[in-house]
Structures are given as structure tokens and as C-alpha cells.
PDB file of N, CA and C in Angstrom:
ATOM      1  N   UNK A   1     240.975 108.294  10.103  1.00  0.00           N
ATOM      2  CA  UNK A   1     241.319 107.657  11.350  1.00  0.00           C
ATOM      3  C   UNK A   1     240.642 106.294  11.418  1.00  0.00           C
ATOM      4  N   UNK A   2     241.451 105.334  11.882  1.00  0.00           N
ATOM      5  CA  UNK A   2     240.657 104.061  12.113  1.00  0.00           C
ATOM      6  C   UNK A   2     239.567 104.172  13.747  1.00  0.00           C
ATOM      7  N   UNK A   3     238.398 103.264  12.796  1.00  0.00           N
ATOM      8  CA  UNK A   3     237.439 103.148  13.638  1.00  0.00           C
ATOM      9  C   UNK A   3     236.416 102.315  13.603  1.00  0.00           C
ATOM     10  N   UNK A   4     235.501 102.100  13.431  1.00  0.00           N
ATOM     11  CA  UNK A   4     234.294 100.941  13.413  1.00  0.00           C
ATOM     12  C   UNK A   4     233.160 101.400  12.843  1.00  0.00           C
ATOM     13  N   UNK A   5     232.352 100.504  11.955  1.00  0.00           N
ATOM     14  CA  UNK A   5     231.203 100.905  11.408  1.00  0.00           C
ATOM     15  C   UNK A   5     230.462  99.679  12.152  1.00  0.00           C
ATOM     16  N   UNK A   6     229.514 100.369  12.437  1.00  0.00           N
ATOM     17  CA  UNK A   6     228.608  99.243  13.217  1.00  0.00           C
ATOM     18  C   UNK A   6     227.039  99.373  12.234  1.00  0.00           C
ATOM     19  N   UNK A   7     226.689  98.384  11.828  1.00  0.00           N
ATOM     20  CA  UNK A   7     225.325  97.707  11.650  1.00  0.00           C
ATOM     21  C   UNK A   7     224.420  96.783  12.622  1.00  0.00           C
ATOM     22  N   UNK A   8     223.246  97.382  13.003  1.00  0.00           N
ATOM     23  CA  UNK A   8     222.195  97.219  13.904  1.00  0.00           C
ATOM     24  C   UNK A   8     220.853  96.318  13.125  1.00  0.00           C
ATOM     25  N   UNK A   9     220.722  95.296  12.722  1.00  0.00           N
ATOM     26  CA  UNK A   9     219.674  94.541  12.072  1.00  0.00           C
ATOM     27  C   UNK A   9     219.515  95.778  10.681  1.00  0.00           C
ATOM     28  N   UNK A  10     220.635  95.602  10.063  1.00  0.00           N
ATOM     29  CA  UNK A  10     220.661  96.062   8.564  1.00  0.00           C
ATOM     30  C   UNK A  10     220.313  97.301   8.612  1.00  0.00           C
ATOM     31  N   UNK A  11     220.199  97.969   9.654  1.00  0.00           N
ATOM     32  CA  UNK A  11     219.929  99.622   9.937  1.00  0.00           C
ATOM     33  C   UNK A  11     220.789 100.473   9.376  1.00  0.00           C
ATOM     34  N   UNK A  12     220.687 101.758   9.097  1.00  0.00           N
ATOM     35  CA  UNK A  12     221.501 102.688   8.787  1.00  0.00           C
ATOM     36  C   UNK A  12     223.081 102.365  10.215  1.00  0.00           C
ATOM     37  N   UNK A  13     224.209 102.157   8.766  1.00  0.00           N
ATOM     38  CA  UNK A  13     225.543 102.212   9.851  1.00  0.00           C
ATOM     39  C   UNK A  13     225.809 103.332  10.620  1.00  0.00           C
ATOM     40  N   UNK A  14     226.346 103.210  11.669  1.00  0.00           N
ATOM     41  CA  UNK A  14     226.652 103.917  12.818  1.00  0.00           C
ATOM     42  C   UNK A  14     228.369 104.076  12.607  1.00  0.00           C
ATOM     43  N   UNK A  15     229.179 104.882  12.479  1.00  0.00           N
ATOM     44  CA  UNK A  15     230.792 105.228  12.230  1.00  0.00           C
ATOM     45  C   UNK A  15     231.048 105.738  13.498  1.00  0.00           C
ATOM     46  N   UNK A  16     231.912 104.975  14.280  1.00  0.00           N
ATOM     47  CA  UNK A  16     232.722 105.320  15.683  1.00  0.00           C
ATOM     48  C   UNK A  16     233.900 104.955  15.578  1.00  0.00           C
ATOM     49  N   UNK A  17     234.505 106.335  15.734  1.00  0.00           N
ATOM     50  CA  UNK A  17     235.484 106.600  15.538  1.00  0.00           C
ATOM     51  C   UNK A  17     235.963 108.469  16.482  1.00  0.00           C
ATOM     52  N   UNK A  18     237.373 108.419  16.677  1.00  0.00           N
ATOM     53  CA  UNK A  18     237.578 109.457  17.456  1.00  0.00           C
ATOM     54  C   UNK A  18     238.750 110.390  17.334  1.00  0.00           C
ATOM     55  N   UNK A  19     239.069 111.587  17.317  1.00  0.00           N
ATOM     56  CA  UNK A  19     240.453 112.233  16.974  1.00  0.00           C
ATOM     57  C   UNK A  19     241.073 112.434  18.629  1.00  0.00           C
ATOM     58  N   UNK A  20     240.757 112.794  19.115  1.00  0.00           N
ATOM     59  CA  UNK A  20     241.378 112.921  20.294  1.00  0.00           C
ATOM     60  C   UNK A  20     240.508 112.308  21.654  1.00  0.00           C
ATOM     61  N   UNK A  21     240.730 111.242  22.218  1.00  0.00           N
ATOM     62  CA  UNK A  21     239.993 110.654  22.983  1.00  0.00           C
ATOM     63  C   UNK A  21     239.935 109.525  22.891  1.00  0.00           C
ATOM     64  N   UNK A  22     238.318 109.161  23.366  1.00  0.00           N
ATOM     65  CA  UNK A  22     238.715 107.074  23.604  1.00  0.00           C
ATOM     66  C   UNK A  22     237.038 106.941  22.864  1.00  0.00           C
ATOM     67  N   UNK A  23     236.490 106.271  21.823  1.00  0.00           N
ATOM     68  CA  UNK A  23     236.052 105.803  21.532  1.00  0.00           C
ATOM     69  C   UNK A  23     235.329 104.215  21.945  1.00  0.00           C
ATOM     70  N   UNK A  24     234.129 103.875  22.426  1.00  0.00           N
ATOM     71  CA  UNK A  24     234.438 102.662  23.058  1.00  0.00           C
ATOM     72  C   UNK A  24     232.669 101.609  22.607  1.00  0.00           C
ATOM     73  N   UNK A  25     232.427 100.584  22.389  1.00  0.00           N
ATOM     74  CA  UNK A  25     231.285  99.760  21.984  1.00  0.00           C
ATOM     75  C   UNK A  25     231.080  98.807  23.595  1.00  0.00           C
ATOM     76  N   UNK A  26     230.383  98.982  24.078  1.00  0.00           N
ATOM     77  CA  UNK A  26     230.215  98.215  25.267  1.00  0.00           C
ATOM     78  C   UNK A  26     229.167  97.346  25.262  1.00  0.00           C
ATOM     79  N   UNK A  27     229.294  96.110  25.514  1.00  0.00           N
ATOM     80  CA  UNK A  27     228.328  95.040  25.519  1.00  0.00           C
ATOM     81  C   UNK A  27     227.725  94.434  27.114  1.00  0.00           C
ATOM     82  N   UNK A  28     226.366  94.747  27.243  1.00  0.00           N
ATOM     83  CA  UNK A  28     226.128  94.326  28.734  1.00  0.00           C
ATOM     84  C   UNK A  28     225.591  93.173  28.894  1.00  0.00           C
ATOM     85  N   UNK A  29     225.478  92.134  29.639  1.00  0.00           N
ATOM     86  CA  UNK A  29     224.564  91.004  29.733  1.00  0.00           C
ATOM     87  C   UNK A  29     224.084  91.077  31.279  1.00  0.00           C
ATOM     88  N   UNK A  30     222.583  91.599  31.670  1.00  0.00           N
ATOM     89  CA  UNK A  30     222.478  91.428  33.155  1.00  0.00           C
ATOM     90  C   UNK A  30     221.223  90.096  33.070  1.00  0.00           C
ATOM     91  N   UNK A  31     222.216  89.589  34.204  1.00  0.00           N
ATOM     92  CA  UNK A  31     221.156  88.284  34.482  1.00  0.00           C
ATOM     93  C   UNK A  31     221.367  87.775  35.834  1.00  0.00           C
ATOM     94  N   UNK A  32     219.878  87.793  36.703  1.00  0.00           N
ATOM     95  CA  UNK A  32     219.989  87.128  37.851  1.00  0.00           C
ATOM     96  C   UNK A  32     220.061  88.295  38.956  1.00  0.00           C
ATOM     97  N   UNK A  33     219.960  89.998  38.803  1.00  0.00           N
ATOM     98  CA  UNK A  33     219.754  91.006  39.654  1.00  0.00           C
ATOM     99  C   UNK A  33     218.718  91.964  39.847  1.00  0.00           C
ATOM    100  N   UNK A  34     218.830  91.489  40.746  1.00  0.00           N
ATOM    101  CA  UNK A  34     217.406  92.622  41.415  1.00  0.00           C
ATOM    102  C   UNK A  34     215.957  91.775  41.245  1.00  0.00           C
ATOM    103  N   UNK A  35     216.085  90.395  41.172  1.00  0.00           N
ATOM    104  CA  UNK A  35     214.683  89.964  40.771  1.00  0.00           C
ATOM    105  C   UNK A  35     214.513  89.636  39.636  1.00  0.00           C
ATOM    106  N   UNK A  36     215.753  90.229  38.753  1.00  0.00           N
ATOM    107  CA  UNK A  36     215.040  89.957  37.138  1.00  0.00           C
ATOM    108  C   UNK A  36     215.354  88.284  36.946  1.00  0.00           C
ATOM    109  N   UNK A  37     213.803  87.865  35.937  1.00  0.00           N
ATOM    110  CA  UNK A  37     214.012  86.070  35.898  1.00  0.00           C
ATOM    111  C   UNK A  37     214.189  85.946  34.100  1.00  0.00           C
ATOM    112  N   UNK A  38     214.671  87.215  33.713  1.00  0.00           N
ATOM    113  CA  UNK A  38     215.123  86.985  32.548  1.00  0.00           C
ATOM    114  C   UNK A  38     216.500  87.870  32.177  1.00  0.00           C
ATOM    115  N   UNK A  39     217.384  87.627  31.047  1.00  0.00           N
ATOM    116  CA  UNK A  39     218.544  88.459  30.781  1.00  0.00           C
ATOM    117  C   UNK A  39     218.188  89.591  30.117  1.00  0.00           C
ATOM    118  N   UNK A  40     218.999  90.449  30.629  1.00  0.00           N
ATOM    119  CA  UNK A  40     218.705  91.904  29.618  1.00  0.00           C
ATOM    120  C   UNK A  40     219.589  92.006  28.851  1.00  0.00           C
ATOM    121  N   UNK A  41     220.016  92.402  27.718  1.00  0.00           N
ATOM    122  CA  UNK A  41     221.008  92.382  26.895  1.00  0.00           C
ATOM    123  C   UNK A  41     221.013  94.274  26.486  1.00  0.00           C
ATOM    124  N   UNK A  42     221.628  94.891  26.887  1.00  0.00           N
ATOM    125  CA  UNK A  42     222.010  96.278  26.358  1.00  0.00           C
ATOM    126  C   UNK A  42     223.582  96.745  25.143  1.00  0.00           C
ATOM    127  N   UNK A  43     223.466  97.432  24.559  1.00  0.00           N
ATOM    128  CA  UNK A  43     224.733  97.974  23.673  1.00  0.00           C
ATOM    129  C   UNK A  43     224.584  99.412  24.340  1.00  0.00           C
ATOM    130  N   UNK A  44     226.111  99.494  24.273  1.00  0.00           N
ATOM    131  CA  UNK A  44     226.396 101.765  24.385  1.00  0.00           C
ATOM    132  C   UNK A  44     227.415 101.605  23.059  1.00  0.00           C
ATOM    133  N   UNK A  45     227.150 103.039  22.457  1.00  0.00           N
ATOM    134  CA  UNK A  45     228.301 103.193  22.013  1.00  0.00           C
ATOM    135  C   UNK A  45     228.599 104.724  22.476  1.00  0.00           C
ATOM    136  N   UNK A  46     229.925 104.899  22.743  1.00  0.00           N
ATOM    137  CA  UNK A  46     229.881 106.223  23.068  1.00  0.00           C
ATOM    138  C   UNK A  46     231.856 106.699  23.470  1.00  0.00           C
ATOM    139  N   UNK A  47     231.837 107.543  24.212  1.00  0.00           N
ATOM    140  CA  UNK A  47     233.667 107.988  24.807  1.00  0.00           C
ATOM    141  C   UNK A  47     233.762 109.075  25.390  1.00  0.00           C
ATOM    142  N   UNK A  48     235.025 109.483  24.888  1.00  0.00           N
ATOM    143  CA  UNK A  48     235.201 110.789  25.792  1.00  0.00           C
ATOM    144  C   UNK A  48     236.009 111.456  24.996  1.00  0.00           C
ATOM    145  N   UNK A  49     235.917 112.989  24.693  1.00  0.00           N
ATOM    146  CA  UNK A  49     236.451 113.876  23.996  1.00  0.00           C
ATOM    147  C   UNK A  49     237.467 114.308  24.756  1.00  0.00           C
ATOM    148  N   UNK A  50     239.008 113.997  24.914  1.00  0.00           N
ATOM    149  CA  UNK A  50     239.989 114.704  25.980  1.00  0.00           C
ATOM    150  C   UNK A  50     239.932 115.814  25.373  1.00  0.00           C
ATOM    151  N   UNK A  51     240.454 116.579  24.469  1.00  0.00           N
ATOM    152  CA  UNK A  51     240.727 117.597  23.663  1.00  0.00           C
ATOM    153  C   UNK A  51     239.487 118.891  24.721  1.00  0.00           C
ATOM    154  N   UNK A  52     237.991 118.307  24.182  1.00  0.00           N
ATOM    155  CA  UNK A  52     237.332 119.089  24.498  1.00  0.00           C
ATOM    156  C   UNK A  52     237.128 118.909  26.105  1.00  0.00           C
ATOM    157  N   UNK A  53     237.053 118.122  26.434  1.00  0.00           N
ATOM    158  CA  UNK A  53     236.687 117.638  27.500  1.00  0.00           C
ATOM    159  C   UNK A  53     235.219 116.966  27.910  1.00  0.00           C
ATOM    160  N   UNK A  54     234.513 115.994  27.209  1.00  0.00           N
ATOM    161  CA  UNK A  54     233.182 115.713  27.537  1.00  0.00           C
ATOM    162  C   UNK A  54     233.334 114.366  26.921  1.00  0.00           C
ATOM    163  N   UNK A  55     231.993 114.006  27.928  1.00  0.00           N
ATOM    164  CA  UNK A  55     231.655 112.761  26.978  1.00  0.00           C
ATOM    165  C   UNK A  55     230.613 112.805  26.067  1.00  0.00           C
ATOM    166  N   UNK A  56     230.570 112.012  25.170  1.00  0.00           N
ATOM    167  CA  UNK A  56     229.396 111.497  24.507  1.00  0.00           C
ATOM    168  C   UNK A  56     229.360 110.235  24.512  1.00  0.00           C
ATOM    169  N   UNK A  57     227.963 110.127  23.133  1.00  0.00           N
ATOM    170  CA  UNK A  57     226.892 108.668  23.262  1.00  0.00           C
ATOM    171  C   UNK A  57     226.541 109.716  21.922  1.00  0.00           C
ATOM    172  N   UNK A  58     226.644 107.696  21.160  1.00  0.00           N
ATOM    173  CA  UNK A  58     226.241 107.686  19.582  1.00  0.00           C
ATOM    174  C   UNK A  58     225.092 106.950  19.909  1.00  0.00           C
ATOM    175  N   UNK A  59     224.784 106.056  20.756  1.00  0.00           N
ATOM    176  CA  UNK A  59     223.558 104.901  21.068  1.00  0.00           C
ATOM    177  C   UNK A  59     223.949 105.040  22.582  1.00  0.00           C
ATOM    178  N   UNK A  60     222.887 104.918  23.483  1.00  0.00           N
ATOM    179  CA  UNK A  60     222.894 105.081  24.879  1.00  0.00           C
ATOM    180  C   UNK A  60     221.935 103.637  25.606  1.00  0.00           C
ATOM    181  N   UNK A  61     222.913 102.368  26.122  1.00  0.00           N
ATOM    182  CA  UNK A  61     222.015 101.739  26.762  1.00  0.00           C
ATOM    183  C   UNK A  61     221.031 100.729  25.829  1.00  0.00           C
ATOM    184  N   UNK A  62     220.796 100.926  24.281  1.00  0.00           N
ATOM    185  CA  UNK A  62     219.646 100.262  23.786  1.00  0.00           C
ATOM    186  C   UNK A  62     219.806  98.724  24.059  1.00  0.00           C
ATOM    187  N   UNK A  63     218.825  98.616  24.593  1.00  0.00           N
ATOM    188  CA  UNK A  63     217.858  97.448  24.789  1.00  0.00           C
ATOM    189  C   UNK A  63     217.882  96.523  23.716  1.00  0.00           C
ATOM    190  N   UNK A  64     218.841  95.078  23.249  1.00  0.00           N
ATOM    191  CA  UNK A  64     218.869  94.318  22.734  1.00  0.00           C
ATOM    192  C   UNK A  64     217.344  93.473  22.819  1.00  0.00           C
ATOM    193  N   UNK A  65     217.490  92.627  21.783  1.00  0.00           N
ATOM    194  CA  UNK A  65     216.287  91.608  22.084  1.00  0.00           C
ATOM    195  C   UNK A  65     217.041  89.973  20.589  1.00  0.00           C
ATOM    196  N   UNK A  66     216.367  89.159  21.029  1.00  0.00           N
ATOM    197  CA  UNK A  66     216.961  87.799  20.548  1.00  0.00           C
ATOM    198  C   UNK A  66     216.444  88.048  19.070  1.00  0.00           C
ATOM    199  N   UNK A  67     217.686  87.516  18.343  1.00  0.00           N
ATOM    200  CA  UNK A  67     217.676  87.747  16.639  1.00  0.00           C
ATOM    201  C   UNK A  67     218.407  89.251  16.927  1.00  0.00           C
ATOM    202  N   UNK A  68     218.470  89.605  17.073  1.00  0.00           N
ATOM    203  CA  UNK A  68     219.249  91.421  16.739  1.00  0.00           C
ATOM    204  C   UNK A  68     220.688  90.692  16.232  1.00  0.00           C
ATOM    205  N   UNK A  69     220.338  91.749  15.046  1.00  0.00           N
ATOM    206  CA  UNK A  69     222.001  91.370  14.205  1.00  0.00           C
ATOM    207  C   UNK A  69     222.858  92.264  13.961  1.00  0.00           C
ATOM    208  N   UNK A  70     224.231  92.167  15.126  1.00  0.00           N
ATOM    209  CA  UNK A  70     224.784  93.179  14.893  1.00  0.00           C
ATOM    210  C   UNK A  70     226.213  93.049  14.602  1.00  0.00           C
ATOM    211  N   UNK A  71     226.717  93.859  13.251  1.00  0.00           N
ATOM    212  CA  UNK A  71     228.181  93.956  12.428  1.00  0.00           C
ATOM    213  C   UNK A  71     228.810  95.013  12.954  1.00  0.00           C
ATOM    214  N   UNK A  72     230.320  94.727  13.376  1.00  0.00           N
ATOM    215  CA  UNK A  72     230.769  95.216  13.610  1.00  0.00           C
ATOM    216  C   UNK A  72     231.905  95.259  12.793  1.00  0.00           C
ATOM    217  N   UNK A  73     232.676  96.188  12.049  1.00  0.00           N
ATOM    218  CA  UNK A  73     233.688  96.199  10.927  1.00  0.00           C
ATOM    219  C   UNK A  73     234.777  97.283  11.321  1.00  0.00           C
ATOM    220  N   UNK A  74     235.755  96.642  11.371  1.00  0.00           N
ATOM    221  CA  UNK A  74     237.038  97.880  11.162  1.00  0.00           C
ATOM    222  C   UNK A  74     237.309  98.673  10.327  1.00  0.00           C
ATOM    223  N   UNK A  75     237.232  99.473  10.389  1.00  0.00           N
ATOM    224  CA  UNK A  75     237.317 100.313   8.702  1.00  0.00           C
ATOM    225  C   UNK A  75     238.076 102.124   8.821  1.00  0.00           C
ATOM    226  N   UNK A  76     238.279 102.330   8.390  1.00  0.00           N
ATOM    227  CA  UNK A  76     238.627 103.759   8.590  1.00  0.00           C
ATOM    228  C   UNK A  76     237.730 104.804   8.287  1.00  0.00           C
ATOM    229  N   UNK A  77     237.588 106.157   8.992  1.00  0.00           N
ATOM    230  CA  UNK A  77     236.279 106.427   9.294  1.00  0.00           C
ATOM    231  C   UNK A  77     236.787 108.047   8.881  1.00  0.00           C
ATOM    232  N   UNK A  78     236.065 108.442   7.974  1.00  0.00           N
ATOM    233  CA  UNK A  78     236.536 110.019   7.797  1.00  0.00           C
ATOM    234  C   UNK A  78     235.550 110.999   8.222  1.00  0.00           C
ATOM    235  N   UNK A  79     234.684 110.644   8.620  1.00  0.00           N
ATOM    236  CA  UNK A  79     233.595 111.327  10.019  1.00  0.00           C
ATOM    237  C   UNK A  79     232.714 110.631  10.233  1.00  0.00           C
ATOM    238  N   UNK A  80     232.950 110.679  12.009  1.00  0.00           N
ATOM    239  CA  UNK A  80     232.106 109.828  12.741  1.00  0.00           C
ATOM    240  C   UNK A  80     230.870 110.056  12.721  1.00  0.00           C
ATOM    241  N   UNK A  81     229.597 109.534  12.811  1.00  0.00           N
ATOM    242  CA  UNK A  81     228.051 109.760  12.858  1.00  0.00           C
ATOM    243  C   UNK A  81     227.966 110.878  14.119  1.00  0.00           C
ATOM    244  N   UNK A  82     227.331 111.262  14.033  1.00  0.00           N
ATOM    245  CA  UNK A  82     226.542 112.239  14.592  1.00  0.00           C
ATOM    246  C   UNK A  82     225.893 111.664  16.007  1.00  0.00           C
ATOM    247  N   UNK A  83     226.673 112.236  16.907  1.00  0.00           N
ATOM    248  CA  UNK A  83     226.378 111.787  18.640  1.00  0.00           C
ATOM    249  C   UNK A  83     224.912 112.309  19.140  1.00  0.00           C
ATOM    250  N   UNK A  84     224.579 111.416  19.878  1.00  0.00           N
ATOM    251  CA  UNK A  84     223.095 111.968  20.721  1.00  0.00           C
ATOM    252  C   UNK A  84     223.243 113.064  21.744  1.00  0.00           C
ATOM    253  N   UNK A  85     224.409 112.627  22.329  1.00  0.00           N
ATOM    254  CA  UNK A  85     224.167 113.264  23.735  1.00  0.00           C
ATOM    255  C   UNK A  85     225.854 113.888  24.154  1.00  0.00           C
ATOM    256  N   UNK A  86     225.795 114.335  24.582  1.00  0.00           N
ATOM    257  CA  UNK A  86     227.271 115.002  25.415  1.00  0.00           C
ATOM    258  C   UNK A  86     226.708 115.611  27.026  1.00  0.00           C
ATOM    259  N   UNK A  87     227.854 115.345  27.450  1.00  0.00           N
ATOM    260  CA  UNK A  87     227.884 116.452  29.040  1.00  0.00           C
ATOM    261  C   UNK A  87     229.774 116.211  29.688  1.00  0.00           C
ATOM    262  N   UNK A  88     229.714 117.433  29.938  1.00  0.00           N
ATOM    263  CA  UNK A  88     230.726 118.167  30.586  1.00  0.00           C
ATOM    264  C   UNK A  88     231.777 116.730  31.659  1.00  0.00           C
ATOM    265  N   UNK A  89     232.757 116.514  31.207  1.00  0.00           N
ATOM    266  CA  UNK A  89     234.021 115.668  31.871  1.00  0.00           C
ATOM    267  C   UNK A  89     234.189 115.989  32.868  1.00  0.00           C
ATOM    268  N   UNK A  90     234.144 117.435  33.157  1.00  0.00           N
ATOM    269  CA  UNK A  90     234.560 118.024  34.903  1.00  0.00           C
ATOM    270  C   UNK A  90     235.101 117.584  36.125  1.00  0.00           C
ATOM    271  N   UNK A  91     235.970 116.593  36.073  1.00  0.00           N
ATOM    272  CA  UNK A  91     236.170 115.733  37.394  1.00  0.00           C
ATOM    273  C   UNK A  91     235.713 116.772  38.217  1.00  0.00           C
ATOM    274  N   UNK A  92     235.729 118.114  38.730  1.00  0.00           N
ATOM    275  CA  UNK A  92     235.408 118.636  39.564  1.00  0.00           C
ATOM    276  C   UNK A  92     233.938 118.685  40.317  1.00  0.00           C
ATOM    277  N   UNK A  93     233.131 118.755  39.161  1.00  0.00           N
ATOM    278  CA  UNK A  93     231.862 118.513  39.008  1.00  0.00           C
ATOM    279  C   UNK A  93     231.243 117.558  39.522  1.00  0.00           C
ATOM    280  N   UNK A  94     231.903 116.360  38.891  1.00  0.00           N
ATOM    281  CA  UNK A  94     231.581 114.973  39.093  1.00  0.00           C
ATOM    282  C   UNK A  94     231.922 114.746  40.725  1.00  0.00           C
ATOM    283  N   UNK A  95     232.767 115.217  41.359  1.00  0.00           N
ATOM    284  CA  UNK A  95     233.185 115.040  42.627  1.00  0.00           C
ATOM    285  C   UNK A  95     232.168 115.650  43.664  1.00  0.00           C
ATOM    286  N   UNK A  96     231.777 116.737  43.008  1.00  0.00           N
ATOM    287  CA  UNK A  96     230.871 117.503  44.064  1.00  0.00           C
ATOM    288  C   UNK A  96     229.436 116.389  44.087  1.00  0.00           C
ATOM    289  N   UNK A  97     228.933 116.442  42.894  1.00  0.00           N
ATOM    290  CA  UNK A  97     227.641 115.400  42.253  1.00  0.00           C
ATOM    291  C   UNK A  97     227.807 114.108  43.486  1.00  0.00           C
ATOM    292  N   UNK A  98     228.849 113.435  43.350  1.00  0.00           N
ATOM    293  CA  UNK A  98     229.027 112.343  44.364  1.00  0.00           C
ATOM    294  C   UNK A  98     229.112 112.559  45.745  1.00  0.00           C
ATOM    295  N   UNK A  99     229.345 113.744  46.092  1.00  0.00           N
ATOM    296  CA  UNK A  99     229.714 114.083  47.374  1.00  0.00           C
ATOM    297  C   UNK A  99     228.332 114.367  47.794  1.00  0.00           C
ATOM    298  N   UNK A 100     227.223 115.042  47.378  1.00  0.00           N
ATOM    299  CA  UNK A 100     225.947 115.010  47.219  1.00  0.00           C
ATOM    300  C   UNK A 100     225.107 113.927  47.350  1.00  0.00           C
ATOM    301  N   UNK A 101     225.513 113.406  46.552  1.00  0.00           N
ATOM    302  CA  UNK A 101     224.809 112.159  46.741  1.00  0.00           C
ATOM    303  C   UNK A 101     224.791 111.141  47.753  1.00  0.00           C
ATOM    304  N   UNK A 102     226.519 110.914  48.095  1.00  0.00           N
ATOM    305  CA  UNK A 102     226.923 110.398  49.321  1.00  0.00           C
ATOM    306  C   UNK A 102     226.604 111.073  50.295  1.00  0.00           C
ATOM    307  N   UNK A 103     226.210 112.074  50.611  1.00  0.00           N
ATOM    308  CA  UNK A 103     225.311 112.622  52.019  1.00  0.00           C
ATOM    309  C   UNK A 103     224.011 112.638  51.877  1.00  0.00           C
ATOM    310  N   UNK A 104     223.414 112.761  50.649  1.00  0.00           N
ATOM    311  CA  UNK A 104     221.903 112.112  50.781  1.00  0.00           C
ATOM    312  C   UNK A 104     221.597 110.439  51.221  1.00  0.00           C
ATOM    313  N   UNK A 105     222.644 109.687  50.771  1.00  0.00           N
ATOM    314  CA  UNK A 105     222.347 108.570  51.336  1.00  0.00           C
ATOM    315  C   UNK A 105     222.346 108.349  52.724  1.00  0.00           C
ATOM    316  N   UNK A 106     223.656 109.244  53.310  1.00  0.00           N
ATOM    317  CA  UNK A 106     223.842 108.304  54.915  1.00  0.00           C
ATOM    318  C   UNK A 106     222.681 109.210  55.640  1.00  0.00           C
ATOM    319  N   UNK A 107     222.261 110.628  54.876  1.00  0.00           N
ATOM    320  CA  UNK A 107     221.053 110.526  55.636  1.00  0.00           C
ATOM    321  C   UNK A 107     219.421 109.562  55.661  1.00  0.00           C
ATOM    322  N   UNK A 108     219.632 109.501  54.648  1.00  0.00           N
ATOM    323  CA  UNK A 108     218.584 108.443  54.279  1.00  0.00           C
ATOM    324  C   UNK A 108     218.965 107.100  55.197  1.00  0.00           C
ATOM    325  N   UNK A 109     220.058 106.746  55.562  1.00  0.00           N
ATOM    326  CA  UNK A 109     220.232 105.766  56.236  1.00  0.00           C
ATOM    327  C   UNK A 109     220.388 105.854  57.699  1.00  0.00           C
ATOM    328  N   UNK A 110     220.414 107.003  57.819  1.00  0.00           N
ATOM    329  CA  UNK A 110     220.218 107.333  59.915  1.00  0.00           C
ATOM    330  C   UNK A 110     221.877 107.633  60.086  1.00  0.00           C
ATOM    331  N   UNK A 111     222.733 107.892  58.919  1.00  0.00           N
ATOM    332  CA  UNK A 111     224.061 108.683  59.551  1.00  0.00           C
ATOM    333  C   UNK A 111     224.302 109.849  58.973  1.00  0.00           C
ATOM    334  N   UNK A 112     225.446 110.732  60.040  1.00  0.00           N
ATOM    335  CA  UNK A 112     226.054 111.482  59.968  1.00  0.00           C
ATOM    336  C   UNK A 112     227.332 111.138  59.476  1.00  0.00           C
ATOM    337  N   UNK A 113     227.368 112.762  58.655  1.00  0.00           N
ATOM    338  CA  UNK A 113     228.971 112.550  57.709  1.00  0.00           C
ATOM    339  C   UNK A 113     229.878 113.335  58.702  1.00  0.00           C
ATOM    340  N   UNK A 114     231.339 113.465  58.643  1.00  0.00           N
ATOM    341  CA  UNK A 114     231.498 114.092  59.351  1.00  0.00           C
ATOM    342  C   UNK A 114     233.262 114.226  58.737  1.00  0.00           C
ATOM    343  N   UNK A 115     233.619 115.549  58.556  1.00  0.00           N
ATOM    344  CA  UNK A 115     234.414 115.718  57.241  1.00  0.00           C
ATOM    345  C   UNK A 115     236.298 115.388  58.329  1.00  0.00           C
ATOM    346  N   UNK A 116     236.793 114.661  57.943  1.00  0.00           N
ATOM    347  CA  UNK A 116     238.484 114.167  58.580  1.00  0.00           C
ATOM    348  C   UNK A 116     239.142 115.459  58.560  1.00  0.00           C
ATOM    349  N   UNK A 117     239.704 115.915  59.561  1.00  0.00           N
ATOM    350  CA  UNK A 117     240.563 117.215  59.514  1.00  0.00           C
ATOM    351  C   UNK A 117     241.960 116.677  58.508  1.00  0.00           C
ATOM    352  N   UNK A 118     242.652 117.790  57.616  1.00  0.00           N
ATOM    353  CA  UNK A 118     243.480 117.369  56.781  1.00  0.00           C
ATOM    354  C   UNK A 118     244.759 117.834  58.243  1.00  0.00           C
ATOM    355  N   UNK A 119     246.006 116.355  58.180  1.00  0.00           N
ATOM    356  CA  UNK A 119     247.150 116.712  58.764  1.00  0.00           C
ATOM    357  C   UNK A 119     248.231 116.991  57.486  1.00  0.00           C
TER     358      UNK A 119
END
């Protein structure tokens, strides 16, 4: 299957690549939030397994820094590297998690939720 070999400052390559799902390399640049008076530079690599249903993460978030040299190559990939992390797709899950959360906030903020009758 086509996919990407990624090199990290001449590090052991990283193969992302996916059979059923979305495969994805995300590049962040934060600058100018929350106070920060310098840029942060982060990489993910990671997706989502439809088949199974979950996501993973081959690299999660790492923390760039100036000089980091990184190759990125198209190539076809007959197994992908070995993921860090997975957890459960569940839209259901995920809905409750937020719904949670969104009532910890408005209490934290001095409101009441108060659920719309369905017509």
C-alpha cells in the first residue's frame, strides 16, 4: 500500500501507512498564545482505523526544535511501524466525555445546563 517513510534527524524511519482508514502527518506552528514569546513547533503522526474502529499515534505531539531534519518520502509500505498508542473511536463515548465536560465547565462558570425538550 502506498504510504510515507518519514526520517527524524537521520533517526530510525518511521513507515505510515494504512489498510483501512486515514493515515495523516500533521505539522503545528503555535506562536503568539497564551503568553508564549516564542514558537513551538510540534509533529503527530497518527489516524484512524475505520475497519477496527480506533485511533492511533506512531509519534504523538513531539516537540520540534531549530535544525531538526525531517524527510518525508512516498514510497510503498508493506508494514507500517509499530504505533504508540490507540483508544477506542466510539462517537458514543466521545459524546458523553464532552457532555461531561461541558457541564463541568458551566458549573465552574456560575451556570446551569438545562436539557431542550425534544418536539
Amino acid at each position: 500500500m502506498l504510504g510515507y517513510k518519514i526520517s527524524l534527524n537521520d533517526g530510525r524511519p518511521i513507515y505510515v501507512s494504512i489498510k483501512n482508514g486515514v493515515a495523516s502527518i500533521i505539522f503545528n506552528c503555535i506562536a503568539g498564545i497564551n503568553g508564549r514569546n516564542k514558537d513551538e513547533l510540534f509533529v503527530h503522526m497518527g489516524g484512524l482505523n475505520t475497519e477496527l474502529n480506533y485511533h492511533f499515534n506512531w509519534i504523538k505531539q513531539k516537540k520540534l526544535k531549530d535544525n531538526d531534519k525531517i524527510i518525508i518520502e512516498v514510497t510503498e509500505v508493506s508494514k507500517p511501524s509499530k504505533i504508540v498508542s490507540k483508544n477506542s473511536a466510539d462517537l458514543a463515548k466521545y459524546k458523553n466525555i464532552k457532555l461531561k465536560n461541558i457541564k463541568k465547565q458551566a458549573r465552574e462558570l456560575g451556570y446551569e445546563l438545562k436539557k431542550l425538550s425534544n418536539k
